[in-house]
N, C-alpha and C. Protein backbone atom coordinates (compact mmCIF):
# COMPACT_ATOMS: atom_id res chain seq x y z
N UNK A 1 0.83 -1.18 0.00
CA UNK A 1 0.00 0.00 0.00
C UNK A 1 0.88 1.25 0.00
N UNK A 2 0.24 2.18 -0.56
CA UNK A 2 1.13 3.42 -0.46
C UNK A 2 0.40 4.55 -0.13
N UNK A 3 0.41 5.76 0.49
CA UNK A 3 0.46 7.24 0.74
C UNK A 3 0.24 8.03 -0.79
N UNK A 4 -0.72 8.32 -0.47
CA UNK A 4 -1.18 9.75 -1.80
C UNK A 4 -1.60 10.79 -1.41
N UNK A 5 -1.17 12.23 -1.76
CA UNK A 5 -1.55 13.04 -1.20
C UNK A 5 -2.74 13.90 -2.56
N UNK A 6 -3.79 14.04 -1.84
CA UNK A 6 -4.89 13.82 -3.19
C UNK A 6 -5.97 15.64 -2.73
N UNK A 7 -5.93 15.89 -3.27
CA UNK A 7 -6.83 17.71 -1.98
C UNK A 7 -7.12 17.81 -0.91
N UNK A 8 -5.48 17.76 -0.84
CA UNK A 8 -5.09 18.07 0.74
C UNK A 8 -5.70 17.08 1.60
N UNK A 9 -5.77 15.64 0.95
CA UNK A 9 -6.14 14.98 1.95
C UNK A 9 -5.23 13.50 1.57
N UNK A 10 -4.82 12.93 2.63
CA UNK A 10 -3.90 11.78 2.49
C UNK A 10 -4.71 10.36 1.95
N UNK A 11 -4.42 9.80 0.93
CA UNK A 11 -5.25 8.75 0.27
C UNK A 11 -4.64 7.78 0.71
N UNK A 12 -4.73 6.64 1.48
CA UNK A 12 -4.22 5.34 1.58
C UNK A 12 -4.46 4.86 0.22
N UNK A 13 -3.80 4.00 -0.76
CA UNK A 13 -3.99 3.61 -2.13
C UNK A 13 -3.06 2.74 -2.33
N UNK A 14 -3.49 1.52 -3.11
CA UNK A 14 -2.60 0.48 -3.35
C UNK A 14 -1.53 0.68 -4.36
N UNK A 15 -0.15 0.25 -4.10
CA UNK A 15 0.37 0.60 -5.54
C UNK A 15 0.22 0.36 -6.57
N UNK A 16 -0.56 -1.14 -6.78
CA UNK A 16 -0.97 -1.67 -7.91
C UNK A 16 -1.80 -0.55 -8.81
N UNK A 17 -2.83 0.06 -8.28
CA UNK A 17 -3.55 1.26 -9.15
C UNK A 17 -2.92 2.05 -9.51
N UNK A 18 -1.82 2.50 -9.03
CA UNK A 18 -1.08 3.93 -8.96
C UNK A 18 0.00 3.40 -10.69
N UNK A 19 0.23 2.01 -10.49
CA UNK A 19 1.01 1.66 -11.79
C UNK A 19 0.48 0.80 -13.01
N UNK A 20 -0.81 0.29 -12.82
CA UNK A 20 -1.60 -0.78 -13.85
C UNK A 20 -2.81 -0.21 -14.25
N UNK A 21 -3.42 -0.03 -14.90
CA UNK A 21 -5.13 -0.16 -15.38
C UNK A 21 -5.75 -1.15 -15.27
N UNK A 22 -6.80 -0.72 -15.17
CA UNK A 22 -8.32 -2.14 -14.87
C UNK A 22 -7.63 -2.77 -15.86
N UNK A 23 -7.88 -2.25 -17.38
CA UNK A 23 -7.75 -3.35 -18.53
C UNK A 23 -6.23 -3.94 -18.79
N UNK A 24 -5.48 -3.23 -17.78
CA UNK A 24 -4.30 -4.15 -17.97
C UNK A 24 -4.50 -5.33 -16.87
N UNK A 25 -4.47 -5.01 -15.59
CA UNK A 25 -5.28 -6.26 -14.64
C UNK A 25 -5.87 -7.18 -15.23
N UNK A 26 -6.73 -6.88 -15.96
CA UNK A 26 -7.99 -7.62 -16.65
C UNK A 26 -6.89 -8.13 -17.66
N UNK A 27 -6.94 -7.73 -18.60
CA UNK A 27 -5.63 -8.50 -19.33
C UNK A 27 -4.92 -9.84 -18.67
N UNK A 28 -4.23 -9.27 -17.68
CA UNK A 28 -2.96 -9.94 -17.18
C UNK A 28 -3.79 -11.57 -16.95
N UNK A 29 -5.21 -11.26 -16.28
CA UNK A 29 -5.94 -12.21 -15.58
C UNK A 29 -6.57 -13.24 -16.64
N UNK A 30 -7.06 -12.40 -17.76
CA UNK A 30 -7.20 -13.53 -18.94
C UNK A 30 -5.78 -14.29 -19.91
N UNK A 31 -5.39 -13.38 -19.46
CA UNK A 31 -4.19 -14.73 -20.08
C UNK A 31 -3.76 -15.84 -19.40
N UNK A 32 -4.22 -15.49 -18.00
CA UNK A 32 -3.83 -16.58 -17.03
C UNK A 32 -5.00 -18.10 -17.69
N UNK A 33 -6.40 -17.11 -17.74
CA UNK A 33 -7.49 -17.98 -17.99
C UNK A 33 -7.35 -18.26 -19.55
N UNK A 34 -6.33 -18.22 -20.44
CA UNK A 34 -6.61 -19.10 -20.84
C UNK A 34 -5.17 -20.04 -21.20
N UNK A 35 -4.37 -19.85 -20.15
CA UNK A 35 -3.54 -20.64 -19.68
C UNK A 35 -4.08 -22.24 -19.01
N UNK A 36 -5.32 -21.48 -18.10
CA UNK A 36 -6.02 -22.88 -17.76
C UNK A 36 -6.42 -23.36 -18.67
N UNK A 37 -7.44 -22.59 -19.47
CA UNK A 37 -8.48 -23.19 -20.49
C UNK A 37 -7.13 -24.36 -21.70
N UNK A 38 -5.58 -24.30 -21.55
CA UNK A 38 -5.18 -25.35 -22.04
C UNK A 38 -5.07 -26.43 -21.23
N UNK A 39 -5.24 -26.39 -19.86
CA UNK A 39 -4.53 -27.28 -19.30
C UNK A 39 -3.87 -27.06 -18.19
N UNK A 40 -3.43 -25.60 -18.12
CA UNK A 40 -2.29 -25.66 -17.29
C UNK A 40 -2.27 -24.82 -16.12
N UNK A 41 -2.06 -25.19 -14.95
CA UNK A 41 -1.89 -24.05 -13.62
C UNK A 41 -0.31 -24.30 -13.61
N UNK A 42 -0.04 -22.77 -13.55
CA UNK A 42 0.70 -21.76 -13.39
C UNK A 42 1.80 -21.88 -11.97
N UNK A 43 1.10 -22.20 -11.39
CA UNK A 43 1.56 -22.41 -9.98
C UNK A 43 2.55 -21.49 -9.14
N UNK A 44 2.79 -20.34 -10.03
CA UNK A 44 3.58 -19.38 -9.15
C UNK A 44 3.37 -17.78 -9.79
N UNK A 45 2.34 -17.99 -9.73
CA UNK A 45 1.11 -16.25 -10.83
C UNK A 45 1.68 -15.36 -9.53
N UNK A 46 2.28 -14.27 -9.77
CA UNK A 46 2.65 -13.04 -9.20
C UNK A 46 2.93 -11.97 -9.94
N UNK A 47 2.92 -10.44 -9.55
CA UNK A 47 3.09 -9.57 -10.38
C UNK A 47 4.61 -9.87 -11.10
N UNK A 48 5.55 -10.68 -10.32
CA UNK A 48 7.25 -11.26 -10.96
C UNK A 48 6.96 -11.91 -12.20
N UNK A 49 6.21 -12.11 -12.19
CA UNK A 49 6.08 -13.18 -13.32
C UNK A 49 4.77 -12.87 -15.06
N UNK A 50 4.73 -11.36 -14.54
CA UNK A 50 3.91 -11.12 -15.57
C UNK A 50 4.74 -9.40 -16.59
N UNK A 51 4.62 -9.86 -17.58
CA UNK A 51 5.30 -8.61 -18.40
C UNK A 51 4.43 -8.08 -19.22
N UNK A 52 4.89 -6.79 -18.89
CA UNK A 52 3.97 -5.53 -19.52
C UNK A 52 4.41 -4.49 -20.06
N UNK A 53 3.91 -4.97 -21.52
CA UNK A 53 4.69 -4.24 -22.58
C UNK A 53 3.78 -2.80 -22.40
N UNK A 54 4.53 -1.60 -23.14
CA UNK A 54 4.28 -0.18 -23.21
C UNK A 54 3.14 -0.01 -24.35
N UNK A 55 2.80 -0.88 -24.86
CA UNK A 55 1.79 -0.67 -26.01
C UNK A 55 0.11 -1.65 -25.37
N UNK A 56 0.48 -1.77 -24.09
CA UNK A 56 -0.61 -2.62 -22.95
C UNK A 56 -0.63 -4.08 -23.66
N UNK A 57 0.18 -4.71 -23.76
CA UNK A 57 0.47 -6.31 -24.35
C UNK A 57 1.18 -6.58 -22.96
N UNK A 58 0.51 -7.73 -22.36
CA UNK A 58 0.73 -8.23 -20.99
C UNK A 58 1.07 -10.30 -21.64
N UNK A 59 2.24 -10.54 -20.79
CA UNK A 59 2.55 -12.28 -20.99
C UNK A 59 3.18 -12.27 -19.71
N UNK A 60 2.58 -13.63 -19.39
CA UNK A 60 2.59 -14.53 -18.20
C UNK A 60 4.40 -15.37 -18.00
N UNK A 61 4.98 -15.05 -17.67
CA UNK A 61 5.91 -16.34 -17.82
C UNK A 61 6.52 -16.99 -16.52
N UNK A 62 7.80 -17.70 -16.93
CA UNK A 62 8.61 -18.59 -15.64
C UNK A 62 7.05 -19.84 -15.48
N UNK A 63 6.72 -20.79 -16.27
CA UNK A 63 6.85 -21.69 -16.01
C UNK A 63 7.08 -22.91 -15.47
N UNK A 64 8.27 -22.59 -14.71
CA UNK A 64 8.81 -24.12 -14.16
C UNK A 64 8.46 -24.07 -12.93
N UNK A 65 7.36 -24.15 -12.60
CA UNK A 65 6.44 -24.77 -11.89
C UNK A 65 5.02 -25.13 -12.28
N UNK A 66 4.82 -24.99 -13.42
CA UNK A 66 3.32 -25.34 -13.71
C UNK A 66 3.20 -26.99 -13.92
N UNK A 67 2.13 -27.37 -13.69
CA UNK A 67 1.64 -28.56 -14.07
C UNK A 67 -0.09 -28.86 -14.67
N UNK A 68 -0.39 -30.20 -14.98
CA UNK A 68 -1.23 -30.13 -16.13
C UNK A 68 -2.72 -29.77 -14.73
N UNK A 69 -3.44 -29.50 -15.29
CA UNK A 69 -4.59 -28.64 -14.80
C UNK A 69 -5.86 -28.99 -15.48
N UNK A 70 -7.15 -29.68 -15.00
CA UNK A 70 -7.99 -29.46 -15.13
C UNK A 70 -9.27 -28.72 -14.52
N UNK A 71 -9.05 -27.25 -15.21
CA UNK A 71 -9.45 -26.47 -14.16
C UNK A 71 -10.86 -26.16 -14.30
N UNK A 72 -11.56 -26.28 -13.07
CA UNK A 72 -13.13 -26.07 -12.81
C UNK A 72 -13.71 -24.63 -13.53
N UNK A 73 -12.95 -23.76 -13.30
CA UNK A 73 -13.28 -22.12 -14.58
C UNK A 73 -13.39 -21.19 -13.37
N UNK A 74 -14.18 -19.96 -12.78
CA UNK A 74 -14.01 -19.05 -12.14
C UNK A 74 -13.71 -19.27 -10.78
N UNK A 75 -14.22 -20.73 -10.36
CA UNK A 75 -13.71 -20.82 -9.24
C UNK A 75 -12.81 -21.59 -8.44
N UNK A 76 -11.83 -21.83 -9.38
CA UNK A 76 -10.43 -22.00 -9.52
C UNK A 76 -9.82 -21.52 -8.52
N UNK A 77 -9.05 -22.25 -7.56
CA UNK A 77 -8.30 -21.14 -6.71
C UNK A 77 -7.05 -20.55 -6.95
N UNK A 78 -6.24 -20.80 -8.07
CA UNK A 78 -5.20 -20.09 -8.65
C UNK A 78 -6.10 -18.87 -9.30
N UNK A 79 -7.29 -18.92 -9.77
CA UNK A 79 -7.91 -17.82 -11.11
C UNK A 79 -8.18 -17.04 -9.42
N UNK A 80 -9.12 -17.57 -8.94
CA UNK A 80 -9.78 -16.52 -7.55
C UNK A 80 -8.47 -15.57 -6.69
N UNK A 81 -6.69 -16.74 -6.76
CA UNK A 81 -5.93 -15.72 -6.12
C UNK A 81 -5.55 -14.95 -6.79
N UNK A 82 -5.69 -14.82 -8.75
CA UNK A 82 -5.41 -13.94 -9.29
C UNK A 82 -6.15 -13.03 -9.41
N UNK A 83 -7.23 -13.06 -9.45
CA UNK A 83 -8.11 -11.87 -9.04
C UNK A 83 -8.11 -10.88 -7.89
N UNK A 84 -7.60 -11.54 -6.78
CA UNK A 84 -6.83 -11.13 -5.59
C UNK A 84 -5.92 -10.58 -5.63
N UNK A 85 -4.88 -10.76 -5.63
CA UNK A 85 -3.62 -9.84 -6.51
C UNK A 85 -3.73 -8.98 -7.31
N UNK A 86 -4.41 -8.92 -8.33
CA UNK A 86 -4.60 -8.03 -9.81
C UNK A 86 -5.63 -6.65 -9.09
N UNK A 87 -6.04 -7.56 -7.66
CA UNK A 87 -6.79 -6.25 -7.74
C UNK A 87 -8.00 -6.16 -8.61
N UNK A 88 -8.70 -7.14 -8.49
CA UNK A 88 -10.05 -7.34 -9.62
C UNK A 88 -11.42 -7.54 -8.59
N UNK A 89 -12.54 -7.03 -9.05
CA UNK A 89 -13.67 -7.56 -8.87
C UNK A 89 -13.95 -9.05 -8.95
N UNK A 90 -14.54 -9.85 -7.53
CA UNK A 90 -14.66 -10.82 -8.17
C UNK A 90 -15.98 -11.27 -9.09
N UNK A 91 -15.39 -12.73 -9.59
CA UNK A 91 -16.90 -12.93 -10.96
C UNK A 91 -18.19 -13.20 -10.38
């Protein structure tokens, strides 16, 4: 969390907002989903592990921990902790 100073009044505010957009969040989170939708959990989804290009093109990587996945769909608990992290509404 971080300190914002917003009209003259101090904003408690996460850093995640202060550096991402909804639709990059949202982004980041569907690529995860359809990472499942092949098969596969991720097994170590953190902001470390996601790249975000300057033209808002977001990829998931580091791998070597995923394994094969048949995943139930929103209520997934890798998809639900990414929604958690990203800072998302849940579904």
């Amino acid at each position: 969390m971080s300190w914002l100073w917003i009209n003259g009044e101090v904003m408690h505010v996460s850093f995640i907002y202060l550096v991402l957009t909804f639709t990059i969040r949202e982004a980041a989170y569907q690529c995860l989903v359809l990472i499942h939708q092949a098969g596969v959990n991720h097994c170590d989804f953190n902001l470390n592990n996601i790249l975000f290009f300057s033209g808002g093109g977001v990829r998931v990587i580091d791998f070597s921990e995923a394994v094969e996945h048949d995943c139930p769909g929103p209520d997934c608990y890798e998809l639900c902790w990414a929604r958690d992290i990203l800072e998302l509404p849940p579904n």
